[in-house]
Protein backbone atom coordinates (compact mmCIF):
# COMPACT_ATOMS: atom_id res chain seq x y z
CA UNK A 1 45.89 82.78 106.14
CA UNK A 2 48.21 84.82 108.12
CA UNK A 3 51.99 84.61 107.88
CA UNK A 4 54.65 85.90 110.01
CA UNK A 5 57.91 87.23 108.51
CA UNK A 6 60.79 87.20 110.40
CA UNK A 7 63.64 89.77 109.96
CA UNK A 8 66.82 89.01 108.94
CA UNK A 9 68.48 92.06 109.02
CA UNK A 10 71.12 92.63 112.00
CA UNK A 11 70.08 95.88 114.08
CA UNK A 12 72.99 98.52 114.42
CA UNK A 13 73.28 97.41 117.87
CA UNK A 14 74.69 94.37 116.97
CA UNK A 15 77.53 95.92 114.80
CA UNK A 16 80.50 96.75 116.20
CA UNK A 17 81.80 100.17 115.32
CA UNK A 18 84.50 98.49 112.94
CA UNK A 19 81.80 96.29 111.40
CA UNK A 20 80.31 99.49 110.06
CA UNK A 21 84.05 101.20 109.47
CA UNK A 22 84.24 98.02 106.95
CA UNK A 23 81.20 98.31 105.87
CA UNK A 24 81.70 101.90 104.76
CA UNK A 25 84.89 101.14 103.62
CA UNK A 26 83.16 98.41 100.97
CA UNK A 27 81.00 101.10 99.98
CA UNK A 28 83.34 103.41 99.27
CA UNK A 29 85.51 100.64 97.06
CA UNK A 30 82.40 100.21 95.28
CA UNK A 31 81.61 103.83 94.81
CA UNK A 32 85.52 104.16 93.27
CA UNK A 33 85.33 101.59 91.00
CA UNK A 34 82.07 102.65 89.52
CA UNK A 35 83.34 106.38 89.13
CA UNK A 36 86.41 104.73 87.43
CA UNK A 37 84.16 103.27 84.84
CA UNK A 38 81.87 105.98 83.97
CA UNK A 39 85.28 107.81 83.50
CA UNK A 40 86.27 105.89 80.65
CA UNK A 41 82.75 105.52 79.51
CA UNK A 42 82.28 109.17 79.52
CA UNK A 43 85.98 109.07 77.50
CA UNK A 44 85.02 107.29 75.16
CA UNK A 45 81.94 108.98 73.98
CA UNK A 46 83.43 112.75 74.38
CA UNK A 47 86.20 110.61 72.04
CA UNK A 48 83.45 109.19 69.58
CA UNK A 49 81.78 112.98 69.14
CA UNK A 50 85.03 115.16 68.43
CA UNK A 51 85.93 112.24 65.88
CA UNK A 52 82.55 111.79 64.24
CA UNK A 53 82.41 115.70 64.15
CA UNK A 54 85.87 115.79 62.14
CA UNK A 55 84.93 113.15 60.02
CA UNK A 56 81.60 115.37 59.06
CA UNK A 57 83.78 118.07 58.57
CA UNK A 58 86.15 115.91 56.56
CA UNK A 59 83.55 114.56 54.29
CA UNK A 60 82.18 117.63 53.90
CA UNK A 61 85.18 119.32 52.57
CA UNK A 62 86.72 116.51 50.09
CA UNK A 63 83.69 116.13 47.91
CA UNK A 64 84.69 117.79 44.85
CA UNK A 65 80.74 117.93 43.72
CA UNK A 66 79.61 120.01 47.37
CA UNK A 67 75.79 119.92 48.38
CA UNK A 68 76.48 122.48 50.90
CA UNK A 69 78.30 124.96 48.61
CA UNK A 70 77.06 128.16 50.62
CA UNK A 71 76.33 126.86 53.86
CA UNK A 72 79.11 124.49 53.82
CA UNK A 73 81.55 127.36 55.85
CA UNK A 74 78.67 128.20 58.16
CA UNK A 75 77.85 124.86 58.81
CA UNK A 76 81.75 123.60 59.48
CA UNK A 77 82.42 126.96 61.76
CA UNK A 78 79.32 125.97 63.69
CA UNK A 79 80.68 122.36 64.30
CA UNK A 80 84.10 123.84 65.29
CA UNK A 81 82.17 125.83 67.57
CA UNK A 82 80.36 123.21 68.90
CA UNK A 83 83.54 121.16 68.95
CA UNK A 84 85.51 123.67 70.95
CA UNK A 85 82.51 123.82 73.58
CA UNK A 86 82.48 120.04 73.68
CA UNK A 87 86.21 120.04 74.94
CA UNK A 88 86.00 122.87 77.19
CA UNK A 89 82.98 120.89 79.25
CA UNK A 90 85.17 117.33 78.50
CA UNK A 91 88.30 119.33 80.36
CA UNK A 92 85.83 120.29 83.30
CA UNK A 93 84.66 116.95 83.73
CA UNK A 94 87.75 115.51 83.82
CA UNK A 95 88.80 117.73 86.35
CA UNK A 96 85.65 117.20 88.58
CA UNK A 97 85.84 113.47 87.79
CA UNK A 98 89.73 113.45 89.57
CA UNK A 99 88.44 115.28 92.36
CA UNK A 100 86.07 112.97 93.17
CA UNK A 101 88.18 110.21 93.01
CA UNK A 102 90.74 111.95 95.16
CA UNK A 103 88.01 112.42 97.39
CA UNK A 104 86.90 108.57 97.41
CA UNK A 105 90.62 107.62 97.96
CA UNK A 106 92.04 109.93 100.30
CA UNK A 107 88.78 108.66 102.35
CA UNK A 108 89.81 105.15 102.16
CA UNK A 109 93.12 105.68 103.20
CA UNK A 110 91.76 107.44 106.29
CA UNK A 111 89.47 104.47 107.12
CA UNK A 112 92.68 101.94 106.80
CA UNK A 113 94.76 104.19 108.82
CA UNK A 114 92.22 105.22 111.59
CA UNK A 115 89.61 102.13 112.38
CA UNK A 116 90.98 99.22 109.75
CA UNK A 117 94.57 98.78 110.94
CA UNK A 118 95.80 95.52 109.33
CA UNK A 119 94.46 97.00 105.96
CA UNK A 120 96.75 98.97 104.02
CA UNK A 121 95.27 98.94 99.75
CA UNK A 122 95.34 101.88 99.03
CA UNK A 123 98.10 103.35 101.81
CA UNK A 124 100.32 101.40 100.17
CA UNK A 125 99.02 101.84 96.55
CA UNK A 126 99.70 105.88 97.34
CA UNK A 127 103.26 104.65 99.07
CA UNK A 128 103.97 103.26 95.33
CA UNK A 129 102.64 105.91 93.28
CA UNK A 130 104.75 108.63 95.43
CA UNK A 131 107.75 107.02 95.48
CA UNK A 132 108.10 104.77 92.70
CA UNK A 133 108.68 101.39 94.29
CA UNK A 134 107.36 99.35 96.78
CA UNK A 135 108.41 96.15 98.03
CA UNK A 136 105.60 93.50 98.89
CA UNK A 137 106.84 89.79 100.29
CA UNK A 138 109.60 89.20 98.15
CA UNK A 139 109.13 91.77 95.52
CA UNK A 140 110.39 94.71 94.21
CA UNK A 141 107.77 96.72 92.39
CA UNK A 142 109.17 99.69 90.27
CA UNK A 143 107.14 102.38 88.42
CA UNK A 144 109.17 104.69 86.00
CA UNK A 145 109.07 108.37 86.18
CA UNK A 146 106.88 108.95 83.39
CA UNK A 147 104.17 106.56 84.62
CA UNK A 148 104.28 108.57 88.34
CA UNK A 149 103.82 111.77 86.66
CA UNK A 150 101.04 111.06 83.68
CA UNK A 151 97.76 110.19 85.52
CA UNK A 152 94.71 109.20 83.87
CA UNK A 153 92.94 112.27 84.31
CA UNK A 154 95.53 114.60 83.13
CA UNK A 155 96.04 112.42 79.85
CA UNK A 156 92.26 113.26 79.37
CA UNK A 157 92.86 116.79 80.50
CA UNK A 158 95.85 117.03 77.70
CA UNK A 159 93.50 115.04 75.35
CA UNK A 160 90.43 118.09 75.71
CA UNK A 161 92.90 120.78 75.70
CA UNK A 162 94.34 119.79 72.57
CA UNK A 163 91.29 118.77 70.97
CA UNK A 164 90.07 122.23 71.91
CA UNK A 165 92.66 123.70 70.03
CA UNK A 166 92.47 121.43 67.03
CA UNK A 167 88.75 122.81 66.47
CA UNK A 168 89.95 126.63 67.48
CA UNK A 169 92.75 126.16 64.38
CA UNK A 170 90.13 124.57 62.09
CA UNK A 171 87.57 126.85 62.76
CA UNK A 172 90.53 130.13 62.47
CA UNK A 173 91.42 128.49 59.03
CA UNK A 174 87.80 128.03 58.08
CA UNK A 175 86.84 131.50 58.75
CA UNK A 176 89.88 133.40 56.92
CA UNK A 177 90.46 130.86 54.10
C-alpha cells in the first residue's frame, strides 16, 4: 500500500519578513533563557567543588589521629592548587557567560527597535536597569543603586576572585607553617 504524506510546513515564501523577525526573535528568548540557566547550574557546581574541596581540607586537618601524616601538606597544597585553578577558569566563564548574554540581549533589543515596533521587553527592561525607574500603566517601578550596579555575573566574578584568594592564603599558610 502506498501512502501520500502531505506537508505541513509553511514555505519561506509564505512568511512575511516580520514573521521570520519574530520568529528569530523567539529563538533568541529561548536561547537567553537557557544560557541563564546553565549559568546558575554551572554556579552551583563550581560552588559545590571549592566547598567539598575545603571541607577535604578541613577534615583532613582536624583529625588529631592523621592518616596522611607526611603527605597530608602535599596533598592539601595540591588541592589549593587545584582550587586556585578552579576559580581562575570559574572567573573566565563568568566573564564569557555575560558576554554572551550581552550579546543575546543587545540583539533582541535591535530586533524590537528595527522590525518588531510595538514590542519593547527588553528596551524597556535596559530603560529600567539604566536609570533606575520605569513607569508602566500606573506604576512606578524603582530599583536602588546597589541593585543597578551588582549584576549577576559580577557577584560570580567577586565570588571566583575571592575564592581564588581564599585557596592562594591557605595554600601560602600551608606551605610556610
Amino acid at each position: 500500500m502506498y501512502f501520500k504524506v502531505k506537508s505541513t510546513q509553511m514555505s519561506n515564501s509564505s512568511q512575511t519578513p516580520q514573521d521570520l523577525q519574530l520568529e528569530a526573535y523567539k529563538i533568541l528568548v529561548g536561547m537567553l533563557q537557557n544560557d541563564d540557566n546553565l549559568f546558575w547550574r554551572r554556579n552551583d557546581v563550581l560552588i559545590a567543588i571549592n566547598g567539598g574541596m575545603l571541607t577535604v581540607i578541613g577534615l583532613m586537618h582536624s583529625s588529631q589521629a592523621n592518616v596522611f601524616s607526611g603527605s597530608s601538606k602535599a596533598i592539601s597544597l595540591a588541592i589549593c592548587l587545584m582550587g586556585f585553578v578552579v576559580c581562575l577558569f570559574w572567573f573566565l566563564v563568568a566573564r564569557r557567560s555575560e558576554a554572551f548574554y550581552n550579546h543575546w540581549y543587545e540583539q533582541l533589543k535591535f530586533l524590537e527597535k528595527q522590525y518588531l515596533d510595538p514590542i519593547k521587553i527588553f528596551q524597556t527592561a535596559d530603560e529600567f536597569f539604566s536609570k533606575g525607574h520605569i513607569e508602566l500603566g500606573l506604576f512606578n517601578f524603582e530599583l536602588d543603586r546597589f541593585a543597578r550596579l551588582l549584576r549577576m555575573f559580577v557577584v560570580m566574578q567577586i565570588l571566583a576572585s575571592f575564592f581564588s584568594v581564599v585557596w592562594l592564603f591557605l595554600g601560602l599558610y600551608l606551605f610556610f607553617f
